[in-house]
PDB file of N, CA and C in Angstrom:
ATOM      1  N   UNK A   1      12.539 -13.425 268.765  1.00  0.00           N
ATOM      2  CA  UNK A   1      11.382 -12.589 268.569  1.00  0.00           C
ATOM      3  C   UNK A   1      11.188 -11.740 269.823  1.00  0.00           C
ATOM      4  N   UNK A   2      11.057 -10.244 269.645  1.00  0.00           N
ATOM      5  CA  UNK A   2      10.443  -9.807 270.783  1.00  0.00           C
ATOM      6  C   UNK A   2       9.403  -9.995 271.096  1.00  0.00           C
ATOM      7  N   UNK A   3       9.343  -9.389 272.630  1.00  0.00           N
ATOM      8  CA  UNK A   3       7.890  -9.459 273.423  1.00  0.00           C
ATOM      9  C   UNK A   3       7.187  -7.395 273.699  1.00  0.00           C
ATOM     10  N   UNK A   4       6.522  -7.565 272.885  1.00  0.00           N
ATOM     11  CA  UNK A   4       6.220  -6.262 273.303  1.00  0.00           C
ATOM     12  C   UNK A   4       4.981  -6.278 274.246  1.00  0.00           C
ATOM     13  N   UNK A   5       4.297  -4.721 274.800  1.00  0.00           N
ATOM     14  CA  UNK A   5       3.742  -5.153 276.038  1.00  0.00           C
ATOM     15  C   UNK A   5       2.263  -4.276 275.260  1.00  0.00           C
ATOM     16  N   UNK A   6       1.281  -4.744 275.818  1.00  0.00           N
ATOM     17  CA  UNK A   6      -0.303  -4.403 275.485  1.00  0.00           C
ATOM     18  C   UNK A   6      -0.243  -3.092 276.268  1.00  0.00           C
ATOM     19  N   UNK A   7      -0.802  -1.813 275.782  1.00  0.00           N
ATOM     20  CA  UNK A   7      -0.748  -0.802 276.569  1.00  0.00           C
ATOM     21  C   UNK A   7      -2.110   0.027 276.392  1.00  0.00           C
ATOM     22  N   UNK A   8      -2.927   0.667 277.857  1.00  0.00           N
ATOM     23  CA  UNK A   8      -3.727   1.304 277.436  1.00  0.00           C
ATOM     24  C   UNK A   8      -3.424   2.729 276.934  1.00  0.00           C
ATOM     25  N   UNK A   9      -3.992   3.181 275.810  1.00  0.00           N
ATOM     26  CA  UNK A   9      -3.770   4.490 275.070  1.00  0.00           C
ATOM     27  C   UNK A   9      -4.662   5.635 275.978  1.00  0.00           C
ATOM     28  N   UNK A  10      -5.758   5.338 276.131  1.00  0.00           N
ATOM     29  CA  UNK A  10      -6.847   6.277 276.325  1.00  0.00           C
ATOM     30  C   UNK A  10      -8.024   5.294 276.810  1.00  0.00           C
ATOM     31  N   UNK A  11      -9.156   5.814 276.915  1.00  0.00           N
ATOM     32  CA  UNK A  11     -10.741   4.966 277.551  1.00  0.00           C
ATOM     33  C   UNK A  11     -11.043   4.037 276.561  1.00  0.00           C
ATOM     34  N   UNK A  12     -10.725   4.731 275.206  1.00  0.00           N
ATOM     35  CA  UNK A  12     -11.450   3.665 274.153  1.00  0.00           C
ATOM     36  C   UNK A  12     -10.568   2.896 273.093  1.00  0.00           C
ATOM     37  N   UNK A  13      -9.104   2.640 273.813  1.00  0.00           N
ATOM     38  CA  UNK A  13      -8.088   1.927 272.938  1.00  0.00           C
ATOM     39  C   UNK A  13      -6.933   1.650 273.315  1.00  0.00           C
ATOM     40  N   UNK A  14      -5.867   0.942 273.121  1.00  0.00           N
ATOM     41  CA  UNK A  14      -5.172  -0.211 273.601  1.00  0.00           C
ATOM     42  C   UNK A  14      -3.539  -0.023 272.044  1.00  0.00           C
ATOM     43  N   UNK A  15      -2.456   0.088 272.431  1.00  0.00           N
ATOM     44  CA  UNK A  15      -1.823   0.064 271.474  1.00  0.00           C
ATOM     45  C   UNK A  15      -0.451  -0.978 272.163  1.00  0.00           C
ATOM     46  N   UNK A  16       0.222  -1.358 271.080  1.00  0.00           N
ATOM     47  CA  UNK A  16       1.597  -2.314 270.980  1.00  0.00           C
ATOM     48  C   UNK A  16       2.800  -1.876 270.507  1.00  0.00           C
ATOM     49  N   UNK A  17       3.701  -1.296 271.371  1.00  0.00           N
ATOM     50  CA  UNK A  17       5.202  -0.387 270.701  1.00  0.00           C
ATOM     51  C   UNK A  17       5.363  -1.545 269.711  1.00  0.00           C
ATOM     52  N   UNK A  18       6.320  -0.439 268.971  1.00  0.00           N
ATOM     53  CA  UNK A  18       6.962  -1.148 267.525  1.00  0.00           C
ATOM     54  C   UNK A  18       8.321  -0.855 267.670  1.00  0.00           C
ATOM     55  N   UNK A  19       9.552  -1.705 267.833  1.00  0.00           N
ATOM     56  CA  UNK A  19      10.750  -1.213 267.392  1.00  0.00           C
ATOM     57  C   UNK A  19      11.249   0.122 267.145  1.00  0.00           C
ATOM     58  N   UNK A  20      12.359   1.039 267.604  1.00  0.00           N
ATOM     59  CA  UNK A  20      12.411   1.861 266.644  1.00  0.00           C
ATOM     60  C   UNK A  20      13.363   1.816 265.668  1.00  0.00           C
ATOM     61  N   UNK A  21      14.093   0.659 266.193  1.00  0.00           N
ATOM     62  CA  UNK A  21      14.857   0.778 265.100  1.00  0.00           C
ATOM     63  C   UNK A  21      14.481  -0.013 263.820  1.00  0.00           C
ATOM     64  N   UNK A  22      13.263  -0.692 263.879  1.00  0.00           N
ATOM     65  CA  UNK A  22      12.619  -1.164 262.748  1.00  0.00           C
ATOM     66  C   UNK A  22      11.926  -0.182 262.158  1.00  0.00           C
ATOM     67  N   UNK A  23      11.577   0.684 262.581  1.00  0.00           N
ATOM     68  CA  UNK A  23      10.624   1.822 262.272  1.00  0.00           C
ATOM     69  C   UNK A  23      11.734   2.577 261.282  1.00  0.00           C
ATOM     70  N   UNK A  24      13.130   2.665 261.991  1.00  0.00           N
ATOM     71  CA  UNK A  24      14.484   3.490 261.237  1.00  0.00           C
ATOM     72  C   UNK A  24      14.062   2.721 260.437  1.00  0.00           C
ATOM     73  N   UNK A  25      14.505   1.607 259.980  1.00  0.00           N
ATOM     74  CA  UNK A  25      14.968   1.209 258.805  1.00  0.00           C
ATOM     75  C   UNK A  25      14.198   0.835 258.003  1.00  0.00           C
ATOM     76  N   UNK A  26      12.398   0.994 257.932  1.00  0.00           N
ATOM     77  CA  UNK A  26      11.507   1.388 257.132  1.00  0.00           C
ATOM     78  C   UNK A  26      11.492   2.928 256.725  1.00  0.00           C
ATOM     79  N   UNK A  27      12.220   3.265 257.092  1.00  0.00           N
ATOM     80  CA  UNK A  27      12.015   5.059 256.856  1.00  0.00           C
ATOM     81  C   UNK A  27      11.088   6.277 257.636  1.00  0.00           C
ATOM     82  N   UNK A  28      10.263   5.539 258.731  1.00  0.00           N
ATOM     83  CA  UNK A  28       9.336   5.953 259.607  1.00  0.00           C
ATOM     84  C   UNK A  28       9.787   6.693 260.425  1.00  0.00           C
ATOM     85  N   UNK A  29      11.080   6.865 261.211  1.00  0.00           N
ATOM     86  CA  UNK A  29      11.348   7.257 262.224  1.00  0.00           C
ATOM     87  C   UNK A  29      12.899   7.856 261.797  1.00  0.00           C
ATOM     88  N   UNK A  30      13.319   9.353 262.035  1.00  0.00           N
ATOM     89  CA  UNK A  30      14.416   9.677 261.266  1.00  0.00           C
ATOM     90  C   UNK A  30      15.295   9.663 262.064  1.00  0.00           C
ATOM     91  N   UNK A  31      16.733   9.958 262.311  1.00  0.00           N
ATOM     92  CA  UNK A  31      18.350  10.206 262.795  1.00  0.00           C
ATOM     93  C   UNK A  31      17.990  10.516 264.164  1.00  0.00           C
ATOM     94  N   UNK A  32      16.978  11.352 264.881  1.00  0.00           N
ATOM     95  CA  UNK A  32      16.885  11.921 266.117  1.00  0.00           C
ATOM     96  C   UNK A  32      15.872  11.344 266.547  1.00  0.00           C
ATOM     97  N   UNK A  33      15.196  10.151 266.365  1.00  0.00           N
ATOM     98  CA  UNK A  33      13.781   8.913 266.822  1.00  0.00           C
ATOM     99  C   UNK A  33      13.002   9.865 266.611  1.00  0.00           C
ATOM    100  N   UNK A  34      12.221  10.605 265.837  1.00  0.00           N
ATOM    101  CA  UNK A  34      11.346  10.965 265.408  1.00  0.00           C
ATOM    102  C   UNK A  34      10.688  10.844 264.414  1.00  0.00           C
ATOM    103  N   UNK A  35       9.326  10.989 264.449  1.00  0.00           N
ATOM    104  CA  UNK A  35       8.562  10.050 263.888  1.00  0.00           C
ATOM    105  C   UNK A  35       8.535  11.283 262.202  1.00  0.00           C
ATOM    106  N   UNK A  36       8.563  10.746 261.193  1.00  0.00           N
ATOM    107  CA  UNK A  36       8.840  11.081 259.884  1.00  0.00           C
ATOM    108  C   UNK A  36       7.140  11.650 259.374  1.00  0.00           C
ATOM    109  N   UNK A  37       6.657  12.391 259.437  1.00  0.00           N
ATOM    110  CA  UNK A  37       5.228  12.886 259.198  1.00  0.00           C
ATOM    111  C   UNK A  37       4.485  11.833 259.605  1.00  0.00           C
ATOM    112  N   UNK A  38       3.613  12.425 259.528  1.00  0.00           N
ATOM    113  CA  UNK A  38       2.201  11.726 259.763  1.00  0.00           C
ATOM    114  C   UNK A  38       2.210   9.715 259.056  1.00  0.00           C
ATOM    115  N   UNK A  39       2.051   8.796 260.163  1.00  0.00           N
ATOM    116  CA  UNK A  39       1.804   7.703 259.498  1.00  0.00           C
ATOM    117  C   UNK A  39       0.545   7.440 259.662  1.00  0.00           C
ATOM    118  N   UNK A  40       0.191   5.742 259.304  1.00  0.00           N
ATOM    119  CA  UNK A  40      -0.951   4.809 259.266  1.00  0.00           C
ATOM    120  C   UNK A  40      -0.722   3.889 259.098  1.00  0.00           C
ATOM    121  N   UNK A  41      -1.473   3.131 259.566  1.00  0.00           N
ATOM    122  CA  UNK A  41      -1.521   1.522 259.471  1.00  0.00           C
ATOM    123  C   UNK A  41      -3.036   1.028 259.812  1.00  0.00           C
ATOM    124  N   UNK A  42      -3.161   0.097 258.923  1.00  0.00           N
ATOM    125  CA  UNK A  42      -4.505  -0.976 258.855  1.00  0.00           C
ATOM    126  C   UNK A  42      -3.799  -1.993 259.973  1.00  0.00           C
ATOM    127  N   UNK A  43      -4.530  -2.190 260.573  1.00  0.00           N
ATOM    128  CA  UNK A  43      -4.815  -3.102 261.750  1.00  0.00           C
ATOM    129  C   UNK A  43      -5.617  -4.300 261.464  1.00  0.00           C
ATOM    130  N   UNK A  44      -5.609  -5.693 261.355  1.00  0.00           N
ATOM    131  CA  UNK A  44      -6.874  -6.846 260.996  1.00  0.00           C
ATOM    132  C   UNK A  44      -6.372  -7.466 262.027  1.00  0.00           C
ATOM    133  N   UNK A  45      -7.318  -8.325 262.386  1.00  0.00           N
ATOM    134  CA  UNK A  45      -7.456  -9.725 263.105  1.00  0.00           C
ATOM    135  C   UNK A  45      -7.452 -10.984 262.201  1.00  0.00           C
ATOM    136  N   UNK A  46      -6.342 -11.231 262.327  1.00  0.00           N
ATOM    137  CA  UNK A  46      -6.467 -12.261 260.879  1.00  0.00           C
ATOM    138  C   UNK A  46      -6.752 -13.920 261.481  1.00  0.00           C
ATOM    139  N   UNK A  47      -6.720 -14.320 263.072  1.00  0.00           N
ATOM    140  CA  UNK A  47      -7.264 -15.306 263.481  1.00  0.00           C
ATOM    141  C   UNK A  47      -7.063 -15.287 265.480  1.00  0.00           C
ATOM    142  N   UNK A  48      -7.467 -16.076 266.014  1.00  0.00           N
ATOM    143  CA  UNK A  48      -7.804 -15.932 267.510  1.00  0.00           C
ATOM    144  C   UNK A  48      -5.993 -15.444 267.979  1.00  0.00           C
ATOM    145  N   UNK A  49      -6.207 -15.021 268.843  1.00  0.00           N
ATOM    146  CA  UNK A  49      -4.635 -14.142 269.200  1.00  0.00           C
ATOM    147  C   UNK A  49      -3.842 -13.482 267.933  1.00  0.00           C
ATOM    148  N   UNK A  50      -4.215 -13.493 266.625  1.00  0.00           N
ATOM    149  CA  UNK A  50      -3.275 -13.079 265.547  1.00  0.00           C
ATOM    150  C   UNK A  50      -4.174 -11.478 265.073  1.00  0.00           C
ATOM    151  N   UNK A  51      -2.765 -10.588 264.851  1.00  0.00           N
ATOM    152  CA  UNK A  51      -3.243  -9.864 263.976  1.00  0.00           C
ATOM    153  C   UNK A  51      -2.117  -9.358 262.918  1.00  0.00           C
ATOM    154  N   UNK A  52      -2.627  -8.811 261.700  1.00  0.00           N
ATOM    155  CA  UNK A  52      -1.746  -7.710 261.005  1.00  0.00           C
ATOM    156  C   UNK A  52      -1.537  -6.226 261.240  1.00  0.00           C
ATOM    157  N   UNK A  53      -0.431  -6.254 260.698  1.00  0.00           N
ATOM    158  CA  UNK A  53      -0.372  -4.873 260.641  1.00  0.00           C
ATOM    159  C   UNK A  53       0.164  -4.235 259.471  1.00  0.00           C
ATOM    160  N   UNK A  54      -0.180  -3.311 258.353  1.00  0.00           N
ATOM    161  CA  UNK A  54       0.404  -2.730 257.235  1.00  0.00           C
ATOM    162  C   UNK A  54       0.177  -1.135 257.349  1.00  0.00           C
ATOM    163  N   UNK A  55       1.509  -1.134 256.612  1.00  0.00           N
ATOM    164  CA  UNK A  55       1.100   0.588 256.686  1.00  0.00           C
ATOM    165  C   UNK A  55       0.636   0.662 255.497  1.00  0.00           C
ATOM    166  N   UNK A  56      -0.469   2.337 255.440  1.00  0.00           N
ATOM    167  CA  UNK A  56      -0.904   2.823 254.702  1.00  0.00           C
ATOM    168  C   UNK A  56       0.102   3.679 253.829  1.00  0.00           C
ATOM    169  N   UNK A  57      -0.183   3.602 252.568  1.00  0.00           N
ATOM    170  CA  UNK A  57       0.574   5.448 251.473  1.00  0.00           C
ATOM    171  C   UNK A  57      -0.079   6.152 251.790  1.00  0.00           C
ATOM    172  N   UNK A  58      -1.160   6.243 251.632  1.00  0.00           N
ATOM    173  CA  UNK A  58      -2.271   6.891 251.223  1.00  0.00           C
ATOM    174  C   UNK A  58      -3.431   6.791 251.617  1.00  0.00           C
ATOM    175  N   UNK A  59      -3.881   7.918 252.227  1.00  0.00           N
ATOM    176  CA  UNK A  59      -5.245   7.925 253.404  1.00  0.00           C
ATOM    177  C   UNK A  59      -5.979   8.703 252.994  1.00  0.00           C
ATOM    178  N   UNK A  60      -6.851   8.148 252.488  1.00  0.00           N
ATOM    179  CA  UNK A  60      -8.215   8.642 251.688  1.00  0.00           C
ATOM    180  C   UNK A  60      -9.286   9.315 252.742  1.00  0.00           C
ATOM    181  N   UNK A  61      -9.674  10.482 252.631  1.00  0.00           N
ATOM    182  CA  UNK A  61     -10.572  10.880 253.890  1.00  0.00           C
ATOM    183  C   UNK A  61     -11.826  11.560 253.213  1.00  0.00           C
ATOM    184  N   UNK A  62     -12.936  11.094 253.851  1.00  0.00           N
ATOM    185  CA  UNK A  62     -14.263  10.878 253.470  1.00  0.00           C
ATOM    186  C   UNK A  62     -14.959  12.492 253.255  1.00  0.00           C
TER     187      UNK A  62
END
């Protein structure tokens, strides 16, 4: 299992690299590591140190 590293983004948030070559082989990231349009992902806390992560299809905007 990897170890990825906690990183600050900005003042008000915190992100965790993802593979890219897992990202390739979901279809996320194309031939030249670039990122394939616009993504998303739901983020939960599903218990103390645990979380999920899923990507979104479809992003409904208010």
């Amino acid at each position: 299992m990897a170890v990825n590293k906690l990183r600050q983004l900005d003042q008000h948030s915190f992100g965790v690299t993802l593979p890219k070559n897992e990202l390739r082989s979901e279809g996320l990231v194309d031939e030249n590591g670039e990122l394939v349009d616009e993504q998303h992902f739901y983020v939960q806390q599903t218990d103390d140190g645990e979380w999920t992560i899923k990507r979104i299809e479809q992003v409904e905007l208010a």
